[in-house]
Protein backbone atom coordinates (compact mmCIF):
# COMPACT_ATOMS: atom_id res chain seq x y z
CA UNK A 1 0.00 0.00 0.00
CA UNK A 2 1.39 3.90 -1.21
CA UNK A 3 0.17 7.06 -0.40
CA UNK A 4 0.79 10.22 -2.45
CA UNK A 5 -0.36 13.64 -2.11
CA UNK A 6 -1.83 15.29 -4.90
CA UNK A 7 -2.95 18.73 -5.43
CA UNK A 8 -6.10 19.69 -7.55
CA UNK A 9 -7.79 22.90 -7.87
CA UNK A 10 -10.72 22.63 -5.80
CA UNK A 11 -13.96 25.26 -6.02
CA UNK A 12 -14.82 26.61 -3.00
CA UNK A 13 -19.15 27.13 -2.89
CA UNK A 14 -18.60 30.74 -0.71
CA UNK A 15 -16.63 31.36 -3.43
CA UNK A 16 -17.41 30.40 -7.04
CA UNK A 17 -15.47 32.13 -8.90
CA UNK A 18 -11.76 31.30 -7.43
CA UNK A 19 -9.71 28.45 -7.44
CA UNK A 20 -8.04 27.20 -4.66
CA UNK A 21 -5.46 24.42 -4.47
CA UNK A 22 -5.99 21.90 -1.93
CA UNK A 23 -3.54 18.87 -1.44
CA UNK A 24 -5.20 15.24 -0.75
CA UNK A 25 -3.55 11.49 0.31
CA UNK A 26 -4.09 9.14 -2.19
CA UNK A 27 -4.34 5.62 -1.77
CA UNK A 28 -3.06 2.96 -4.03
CA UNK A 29 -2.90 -0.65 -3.44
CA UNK A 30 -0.06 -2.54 -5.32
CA UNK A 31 -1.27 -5.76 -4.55
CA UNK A 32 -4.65 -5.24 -6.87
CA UNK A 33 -2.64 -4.51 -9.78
CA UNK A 34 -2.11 -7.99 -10.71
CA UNK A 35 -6.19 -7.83 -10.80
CA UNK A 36 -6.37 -5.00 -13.59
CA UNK A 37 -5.94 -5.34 -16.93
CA UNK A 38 -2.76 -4.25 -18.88
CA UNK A 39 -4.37 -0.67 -20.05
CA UNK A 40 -5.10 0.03 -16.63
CA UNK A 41 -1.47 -0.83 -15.45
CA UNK A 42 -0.48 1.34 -18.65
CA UNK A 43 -2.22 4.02 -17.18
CA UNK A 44 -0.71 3.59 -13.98
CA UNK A 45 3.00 3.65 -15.89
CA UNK A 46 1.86 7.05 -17.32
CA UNK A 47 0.69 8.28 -14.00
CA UNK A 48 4.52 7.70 -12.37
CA UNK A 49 6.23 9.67 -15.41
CA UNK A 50 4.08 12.70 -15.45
CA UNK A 51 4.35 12.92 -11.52
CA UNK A 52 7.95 12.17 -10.87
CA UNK A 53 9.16 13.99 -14.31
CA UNK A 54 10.47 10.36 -15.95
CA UNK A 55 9.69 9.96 -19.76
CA UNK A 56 8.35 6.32 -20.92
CA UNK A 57 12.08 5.43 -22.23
CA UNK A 58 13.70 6.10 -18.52
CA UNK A 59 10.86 3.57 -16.90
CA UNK A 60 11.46 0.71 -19.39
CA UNK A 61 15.26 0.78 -18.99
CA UNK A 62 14.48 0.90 -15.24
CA UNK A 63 12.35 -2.00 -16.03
CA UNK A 64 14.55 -3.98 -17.53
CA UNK A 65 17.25 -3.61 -14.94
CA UNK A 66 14.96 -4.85 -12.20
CA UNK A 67 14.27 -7.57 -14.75
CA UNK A 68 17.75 -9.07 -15.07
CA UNK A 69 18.35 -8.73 -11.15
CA UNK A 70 15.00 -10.88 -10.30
CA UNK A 71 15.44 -13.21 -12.74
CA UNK A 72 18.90 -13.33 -11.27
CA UNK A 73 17.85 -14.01 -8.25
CA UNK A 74 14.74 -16.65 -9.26
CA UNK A 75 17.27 -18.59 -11.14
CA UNK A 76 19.73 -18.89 -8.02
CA UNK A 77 16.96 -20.12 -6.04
CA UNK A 78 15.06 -21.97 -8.68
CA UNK A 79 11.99 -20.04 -8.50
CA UNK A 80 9.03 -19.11 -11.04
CA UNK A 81 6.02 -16.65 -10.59
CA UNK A 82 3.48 -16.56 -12.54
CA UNK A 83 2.27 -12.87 -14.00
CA UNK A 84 6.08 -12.07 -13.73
CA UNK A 85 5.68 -9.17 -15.95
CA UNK A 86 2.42 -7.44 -14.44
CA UNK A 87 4.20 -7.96 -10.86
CA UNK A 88 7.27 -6.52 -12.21
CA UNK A 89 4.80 -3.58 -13.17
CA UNK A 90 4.42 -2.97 -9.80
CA UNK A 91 7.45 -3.09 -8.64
CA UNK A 92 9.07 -0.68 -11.05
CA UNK A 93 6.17 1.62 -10.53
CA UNK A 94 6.77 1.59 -6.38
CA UNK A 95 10.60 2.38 -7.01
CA UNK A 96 9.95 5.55 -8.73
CA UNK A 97 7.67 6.56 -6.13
CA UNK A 98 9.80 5.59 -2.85
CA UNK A 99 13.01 7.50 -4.50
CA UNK A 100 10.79 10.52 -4.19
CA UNK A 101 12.02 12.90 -6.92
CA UNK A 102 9.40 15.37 -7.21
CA UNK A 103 6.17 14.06 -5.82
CA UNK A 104 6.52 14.52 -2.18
CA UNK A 105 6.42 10.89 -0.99
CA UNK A 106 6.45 10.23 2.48
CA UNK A 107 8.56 6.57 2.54
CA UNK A 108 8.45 5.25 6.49
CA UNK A 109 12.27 4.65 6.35
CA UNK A 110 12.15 2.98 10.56
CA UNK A 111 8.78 0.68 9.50
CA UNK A 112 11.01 -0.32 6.47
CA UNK A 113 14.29 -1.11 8.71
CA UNK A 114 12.83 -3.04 11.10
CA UNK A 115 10.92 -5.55 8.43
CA UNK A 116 14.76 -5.81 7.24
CA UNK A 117 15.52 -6.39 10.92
CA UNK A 118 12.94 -9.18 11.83
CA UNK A 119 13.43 -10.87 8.14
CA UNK A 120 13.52 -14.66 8.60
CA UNK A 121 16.61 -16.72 7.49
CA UNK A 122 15.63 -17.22 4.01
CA UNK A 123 14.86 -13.58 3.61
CA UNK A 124 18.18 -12.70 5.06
CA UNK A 125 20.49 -14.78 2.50
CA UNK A 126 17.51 -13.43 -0.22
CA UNK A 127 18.10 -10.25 1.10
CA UNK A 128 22.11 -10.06 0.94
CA UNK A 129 21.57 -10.92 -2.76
CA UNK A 130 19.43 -7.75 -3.10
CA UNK A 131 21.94 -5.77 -1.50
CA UNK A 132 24.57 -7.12 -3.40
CA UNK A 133 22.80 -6.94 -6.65
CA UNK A 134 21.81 -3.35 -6.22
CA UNK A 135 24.81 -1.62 -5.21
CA UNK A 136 25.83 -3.06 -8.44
CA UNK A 137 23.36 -1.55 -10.68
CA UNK A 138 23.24 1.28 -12.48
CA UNK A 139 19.54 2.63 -10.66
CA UNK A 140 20.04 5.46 -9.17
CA UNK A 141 19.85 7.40 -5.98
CA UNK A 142 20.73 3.48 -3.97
CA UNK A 143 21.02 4.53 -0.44
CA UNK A 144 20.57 2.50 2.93
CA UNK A 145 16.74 3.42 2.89
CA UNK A 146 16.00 2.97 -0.72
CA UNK A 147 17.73 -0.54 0.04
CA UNK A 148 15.44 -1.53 2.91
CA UNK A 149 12.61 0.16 0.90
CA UNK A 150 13.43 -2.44 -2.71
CA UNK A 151 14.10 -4.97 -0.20
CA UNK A 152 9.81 -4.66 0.83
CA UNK A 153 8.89 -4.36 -1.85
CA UNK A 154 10.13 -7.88 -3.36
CA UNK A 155 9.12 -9.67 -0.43
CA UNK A 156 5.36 -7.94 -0.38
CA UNK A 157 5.66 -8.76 -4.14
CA UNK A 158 6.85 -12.09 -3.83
CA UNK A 159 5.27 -13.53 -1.27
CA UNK A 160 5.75 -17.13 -1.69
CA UNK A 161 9.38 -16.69 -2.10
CA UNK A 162 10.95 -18.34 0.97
CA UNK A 163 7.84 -20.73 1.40
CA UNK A 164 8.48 -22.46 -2.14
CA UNK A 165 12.44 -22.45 -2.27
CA UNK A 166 12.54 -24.32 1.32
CA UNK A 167 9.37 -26.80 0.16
CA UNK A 168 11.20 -27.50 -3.00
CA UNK A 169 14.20 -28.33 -0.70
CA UNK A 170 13.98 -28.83 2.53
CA UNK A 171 12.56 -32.12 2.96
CA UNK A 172 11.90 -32.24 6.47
CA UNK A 173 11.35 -35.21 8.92
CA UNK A 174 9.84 -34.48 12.05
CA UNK A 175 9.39 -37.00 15.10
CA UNK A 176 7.32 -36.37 17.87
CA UNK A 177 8.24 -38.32 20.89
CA UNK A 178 5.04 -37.71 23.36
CA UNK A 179 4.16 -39.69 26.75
CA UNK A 180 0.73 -38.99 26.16
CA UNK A 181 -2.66 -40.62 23.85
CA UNK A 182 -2.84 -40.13 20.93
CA UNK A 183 -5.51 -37.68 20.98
CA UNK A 184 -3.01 -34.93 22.28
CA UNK A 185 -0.23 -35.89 19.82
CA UNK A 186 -2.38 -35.55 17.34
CA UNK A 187 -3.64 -32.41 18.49
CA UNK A 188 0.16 -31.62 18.57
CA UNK A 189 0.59 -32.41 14.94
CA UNK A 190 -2.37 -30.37 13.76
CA UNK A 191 -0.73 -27.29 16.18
CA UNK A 192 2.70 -27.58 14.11
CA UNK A 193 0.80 -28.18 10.64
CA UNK A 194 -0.73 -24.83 11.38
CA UNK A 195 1.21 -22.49 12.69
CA UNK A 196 4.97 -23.81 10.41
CA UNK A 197 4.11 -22.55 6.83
CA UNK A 198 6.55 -25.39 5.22
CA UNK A 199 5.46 -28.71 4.15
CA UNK A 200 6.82 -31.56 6.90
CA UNK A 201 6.49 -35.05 6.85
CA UNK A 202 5.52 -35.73 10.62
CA UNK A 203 6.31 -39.13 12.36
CA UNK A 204 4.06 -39.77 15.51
CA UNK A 205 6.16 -42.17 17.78
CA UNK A 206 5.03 -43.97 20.97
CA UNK A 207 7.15 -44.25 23.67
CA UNK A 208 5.22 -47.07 25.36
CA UNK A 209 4.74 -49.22 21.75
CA UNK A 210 7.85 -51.46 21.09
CA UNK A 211 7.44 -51.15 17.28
CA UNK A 212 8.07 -47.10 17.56
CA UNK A 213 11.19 -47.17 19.49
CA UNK A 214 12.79 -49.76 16.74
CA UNK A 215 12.18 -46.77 14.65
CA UNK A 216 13.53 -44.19 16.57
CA UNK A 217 17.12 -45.41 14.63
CA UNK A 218 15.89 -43.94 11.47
CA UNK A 219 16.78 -40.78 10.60
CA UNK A 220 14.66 -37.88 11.53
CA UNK A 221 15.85 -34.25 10.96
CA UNK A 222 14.16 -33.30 14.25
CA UNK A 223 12.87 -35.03 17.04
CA UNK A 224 10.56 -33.03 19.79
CA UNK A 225 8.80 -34.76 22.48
CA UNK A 226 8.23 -34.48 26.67
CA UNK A 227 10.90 -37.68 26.90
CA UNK A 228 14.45 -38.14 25.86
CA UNK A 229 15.03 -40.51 23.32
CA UNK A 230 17.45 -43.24 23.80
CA UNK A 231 18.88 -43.08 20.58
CA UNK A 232 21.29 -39.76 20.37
CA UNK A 233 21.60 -39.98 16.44
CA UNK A 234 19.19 -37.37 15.63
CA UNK A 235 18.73 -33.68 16.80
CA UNK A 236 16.24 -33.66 20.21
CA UNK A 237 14.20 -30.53 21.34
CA UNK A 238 12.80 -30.68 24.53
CA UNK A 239 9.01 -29.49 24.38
CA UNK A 240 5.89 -29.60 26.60
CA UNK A 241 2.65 -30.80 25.43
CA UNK A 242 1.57 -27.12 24.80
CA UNK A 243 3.96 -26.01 22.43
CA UNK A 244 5.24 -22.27 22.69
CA UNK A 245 5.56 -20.19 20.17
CA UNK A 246 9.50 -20.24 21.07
CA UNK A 247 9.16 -24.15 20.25
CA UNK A 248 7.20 -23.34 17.38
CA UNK A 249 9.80 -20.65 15.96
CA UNK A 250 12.66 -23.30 16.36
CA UNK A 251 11.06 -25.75 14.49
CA UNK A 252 10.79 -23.38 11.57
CA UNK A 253 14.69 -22.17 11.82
CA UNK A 254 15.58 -25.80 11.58
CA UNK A 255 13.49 -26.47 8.41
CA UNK A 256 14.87 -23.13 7.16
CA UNK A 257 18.61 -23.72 7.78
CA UNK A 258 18.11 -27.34 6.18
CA UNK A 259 15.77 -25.46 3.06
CA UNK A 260 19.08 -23.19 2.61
CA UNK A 261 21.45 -26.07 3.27
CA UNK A 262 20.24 -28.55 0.67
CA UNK A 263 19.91 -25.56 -2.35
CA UNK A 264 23.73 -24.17 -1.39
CA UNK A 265 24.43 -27.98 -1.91
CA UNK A 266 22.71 -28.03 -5.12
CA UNK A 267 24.34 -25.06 -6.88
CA UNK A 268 27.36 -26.14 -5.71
CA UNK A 269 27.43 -29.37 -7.97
């Protein structure tokens, strides 16, 4: 979401025959423009260069240059989006708003450092590739804000970015390791189904049934449970029958680290 003020001339009734120039907020929602057809987006396009003083030839090279950096960075990670181009749109058309050449633009530069701040570890290494892609490019007017500011905007853009690249990689083997029925460890499973966005294949084992401690040798990525396994061969987190959110958070930091772990592997070979 953008806001930009605009001024129109404005006819006051007391006073008919004068103009008077008011300023207003505008409201435009990025995320719609996906939803609108390619005149409107167009129209959009046309909006950007008669407000910011940018003729049609500046926004397509502009264009192009974000082009080449996110297709850079889809093919590191093995990504695709579909509507690419009308997205791209978008994101081309909130650039040469948040560098704020002549429209006066107010861009919340502390809102926009702390979502850099509290980025998960996917977002992190994504982001370091932004950083390192931009301050490499030939855009101009690439200071910390506008950084934090691009950075946004592909995530808010993107949003299935980390959640595909660490499905697509990841792989992840959970064990839960409960003293309990199996009404509660179900209820655990549905919990961490809900609240960890990843895809997880979830292993329910009994500490009381013989046949689930044989398999307590195979190998799990993670094992959580309110009892210590035997077996030391895979990675234990101690965690209550009511999960926390902390419990919750570093089950979705393992499945990240592995996500990034197994794709470094892969463009390695």
């Amino acid at each position: 979401m953008i806001y930009v003020n605009t001024k129109r001339d404005r006819l006051y009734a007391s006073n008919p025959n004068g103009n008077h120039v008011e300023y207003f907020l505008e409201k435009i929602d990025l995320s719609e423009f996906t939803g609108y057809s390619r005149a409107y987006v167009e129209k959009m396009v046309g909006y950007v260069t008669t407000h910011i003083g940018q003729d049609p030839d500046v926004f397509r090279k502009t264009k192009q240059e974000f082009y080449q950096m996110t297709k850079h960075i889809f093919k590191k990670y093995n990504y695709h989006e579909a509507n690419f181009e009308e997205k791209l749109d978008a994101v081309v058309f909130s650039y040469f708003l948040g560098i704020n050449l002549h429209v006066p633009y107010c861009i919340l530069d502390d809102r926009f450092a702390r979502f850099v701040n509290n980025c998960d570890l996917v977002q992190q290494a994504v982001n370091r590739d932004i950083v390192h892609l931009l301050t490499h490019s030939n855009l101009p007017i690439i200071r910390p804000s506008t950084i934090n500011y691009l950075i946004y905007i592909f995530h808010i853009s993107f949003p299935n970015f980390a959640k595909e690249i660490i499905d697509a990689n990841a792989g992840f083997r959970l064990a839960l390791f409960y003293d309990t029925n199996s009404y509660h460890t179900e209820f655990i499973q549905t919990k961490i189904q809900q609240f960890i966005p990843y895809q997880l294949t979830i292993t329910i084992l009994n500490p009381l049934d013989s046949f689930s401690l044989t398999k307590l040798d195979e190998t799990y990525d993670l094992i959580i449970g309110n009892l210590t396994p035997s077996c030391r061969k895979n990675l234990f987190h101690y965690a209550d029958i009511n999960l926390t959110s902390n419990d919750l958070a570093f089950i979705a930091r393992q499945v990240q680290e592995k996500g990034i772990h197994m794709l470094q592997e892969k463009n390695a070979q």
